[in-house]
Protein backbone atom coordinates (compact mmCIF):
# COMPACT_ATOMS: atom_id res chain seq x y z
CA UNK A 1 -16.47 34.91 -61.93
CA UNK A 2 -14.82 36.27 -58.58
CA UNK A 3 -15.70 39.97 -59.30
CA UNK A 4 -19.32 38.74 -60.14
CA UNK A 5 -19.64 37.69 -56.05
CA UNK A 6 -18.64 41.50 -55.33
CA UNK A 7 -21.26 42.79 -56.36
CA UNK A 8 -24.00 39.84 -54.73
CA UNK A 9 -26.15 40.94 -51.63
CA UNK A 10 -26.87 37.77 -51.00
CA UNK A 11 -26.41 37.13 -46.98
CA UNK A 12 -23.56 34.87 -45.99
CA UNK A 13 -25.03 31.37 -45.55
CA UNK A 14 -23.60 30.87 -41.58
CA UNK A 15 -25.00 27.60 -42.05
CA UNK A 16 -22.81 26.10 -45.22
CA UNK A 17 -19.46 27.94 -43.23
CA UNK A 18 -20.72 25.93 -39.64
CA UNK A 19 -21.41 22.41 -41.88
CA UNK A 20 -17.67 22.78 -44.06
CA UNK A 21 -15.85 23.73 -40.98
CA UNK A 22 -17.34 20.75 -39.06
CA UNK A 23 -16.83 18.27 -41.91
CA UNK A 24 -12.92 18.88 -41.35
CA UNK A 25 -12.76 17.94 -37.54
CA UNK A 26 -12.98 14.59 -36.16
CA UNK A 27 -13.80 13.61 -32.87
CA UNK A 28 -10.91 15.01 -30.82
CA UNK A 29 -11.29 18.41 -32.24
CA UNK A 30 -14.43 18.78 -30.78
CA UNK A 31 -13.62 17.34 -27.28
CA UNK A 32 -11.09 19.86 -27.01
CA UNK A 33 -13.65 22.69 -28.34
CA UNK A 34 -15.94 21.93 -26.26
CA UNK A 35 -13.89 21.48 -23.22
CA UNK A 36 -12.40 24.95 -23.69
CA UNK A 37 -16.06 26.65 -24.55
CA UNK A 38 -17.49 24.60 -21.29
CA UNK A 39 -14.94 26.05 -18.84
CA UNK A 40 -14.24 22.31 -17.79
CA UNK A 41 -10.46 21.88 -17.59
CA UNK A 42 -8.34 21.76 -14.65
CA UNK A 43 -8.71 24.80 -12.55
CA UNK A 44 -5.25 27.08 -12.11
CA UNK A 45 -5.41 28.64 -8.83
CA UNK A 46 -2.72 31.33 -9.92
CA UNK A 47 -4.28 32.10 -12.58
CA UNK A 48 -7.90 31.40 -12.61
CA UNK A 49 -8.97 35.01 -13.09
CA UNK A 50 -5.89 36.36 -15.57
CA UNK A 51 -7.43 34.99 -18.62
CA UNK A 52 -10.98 33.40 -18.25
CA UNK A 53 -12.54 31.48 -21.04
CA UNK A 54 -8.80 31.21 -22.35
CA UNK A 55 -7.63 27.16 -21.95
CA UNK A 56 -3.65 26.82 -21.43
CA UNK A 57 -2.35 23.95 -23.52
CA UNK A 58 -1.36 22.70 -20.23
CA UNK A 59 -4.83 22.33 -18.76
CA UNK A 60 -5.91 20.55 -22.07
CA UNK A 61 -2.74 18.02 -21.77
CA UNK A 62 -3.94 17.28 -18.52
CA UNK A 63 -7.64 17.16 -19.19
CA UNK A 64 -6.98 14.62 -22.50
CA UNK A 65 -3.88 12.67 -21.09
CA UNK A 66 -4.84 10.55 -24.15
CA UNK A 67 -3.91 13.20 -26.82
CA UNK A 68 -1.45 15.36 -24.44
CA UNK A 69 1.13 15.19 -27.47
CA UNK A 70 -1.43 15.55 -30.25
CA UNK A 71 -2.94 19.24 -28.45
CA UNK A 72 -0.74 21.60 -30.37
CA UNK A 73 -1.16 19.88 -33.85
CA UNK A 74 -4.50 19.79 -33.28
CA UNK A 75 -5.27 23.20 -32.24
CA UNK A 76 -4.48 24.64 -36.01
CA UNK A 77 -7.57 23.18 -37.67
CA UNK A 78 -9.63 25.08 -34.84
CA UNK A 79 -7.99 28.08 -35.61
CA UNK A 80 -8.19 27.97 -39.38
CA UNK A 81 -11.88 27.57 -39.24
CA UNK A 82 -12.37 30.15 -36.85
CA UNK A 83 -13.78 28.33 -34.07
CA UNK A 84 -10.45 29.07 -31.71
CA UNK A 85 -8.09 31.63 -31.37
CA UNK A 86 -4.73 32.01 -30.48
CA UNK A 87 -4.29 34.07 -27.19
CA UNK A 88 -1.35 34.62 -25.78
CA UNK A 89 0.31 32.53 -22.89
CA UNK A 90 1.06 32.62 -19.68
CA UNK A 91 4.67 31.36 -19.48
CA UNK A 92 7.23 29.86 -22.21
CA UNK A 93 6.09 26.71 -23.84
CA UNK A 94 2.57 27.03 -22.39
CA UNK A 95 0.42 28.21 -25.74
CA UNK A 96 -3.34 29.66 -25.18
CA UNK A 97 -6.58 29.69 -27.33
CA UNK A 98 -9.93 31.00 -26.42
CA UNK A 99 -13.33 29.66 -28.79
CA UNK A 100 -14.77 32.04 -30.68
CA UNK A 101 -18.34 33.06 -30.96
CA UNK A 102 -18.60 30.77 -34.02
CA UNK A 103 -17.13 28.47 -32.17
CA UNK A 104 -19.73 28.80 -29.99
CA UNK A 105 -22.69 28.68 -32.53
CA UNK A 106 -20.63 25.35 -34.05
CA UNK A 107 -21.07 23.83 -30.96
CA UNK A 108 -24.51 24.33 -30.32
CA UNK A 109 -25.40 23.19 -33.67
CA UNK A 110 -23.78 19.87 -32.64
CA UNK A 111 -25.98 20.14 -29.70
CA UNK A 112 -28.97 20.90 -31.44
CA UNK A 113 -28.49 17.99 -34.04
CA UNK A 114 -27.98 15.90 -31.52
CA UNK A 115 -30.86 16.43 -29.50
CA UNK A 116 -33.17 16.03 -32.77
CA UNK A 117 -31.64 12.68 -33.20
């Protein structure tokens, strides 16, 4: 059955991968996505032009005091599904991701759905 896919030309649906990715985030996920993708997190001074479009895990504590302790568990689902990746950090205990470009196109599917609502 697996070797029969080999051989299929078919063009990868971008749409099922964007639809089962999103079906296995909840709400926070996407705050955080978007967050990162909209360049809307606490400004570091030191280091605003080291990394940009890359969010520090402290930035995100700070932007979601809510789910400051839930950023690192959450961050693995992004990652799994492509949307974020790991980057590296600036300092010890300070982890990094950056969205990716499907991130990107998950997010403005959200948008889009949203705006046909």
């Amino acid at each position: 059955m697996l070797t029969e896919n080999l051989q299929d030309d078919a063009r990868l649906d971008l749409g099922i991968l964007i639809i089962n990715a999103l079906a296995d985030l909840e709400a926070a996920h996407v705050r955080v996505l978007d967050a990162i993708a909209g360049g809307s997190l606490p400004r570091r001074p030191d280091r605003a032009e080291r990394l940009p479009g890359v969010a520090l895990q402290s930035q995100l504590e700070e932007q979601f005091p809510n789910l400051a302790a839930g950023i690192v568990p959450l961050m693995p689902a992004l990652v799994r599904h492509g949307l974020a990746e790991d980057r590296l950090a600036h300092a010890d205990d300070n982890a990094a991701w950056a969205v990716t470009l499907f991130g990107r196109g998950c997010l403005r599917y959200l948008q889009d759905s949203t705006s046909e609502s």
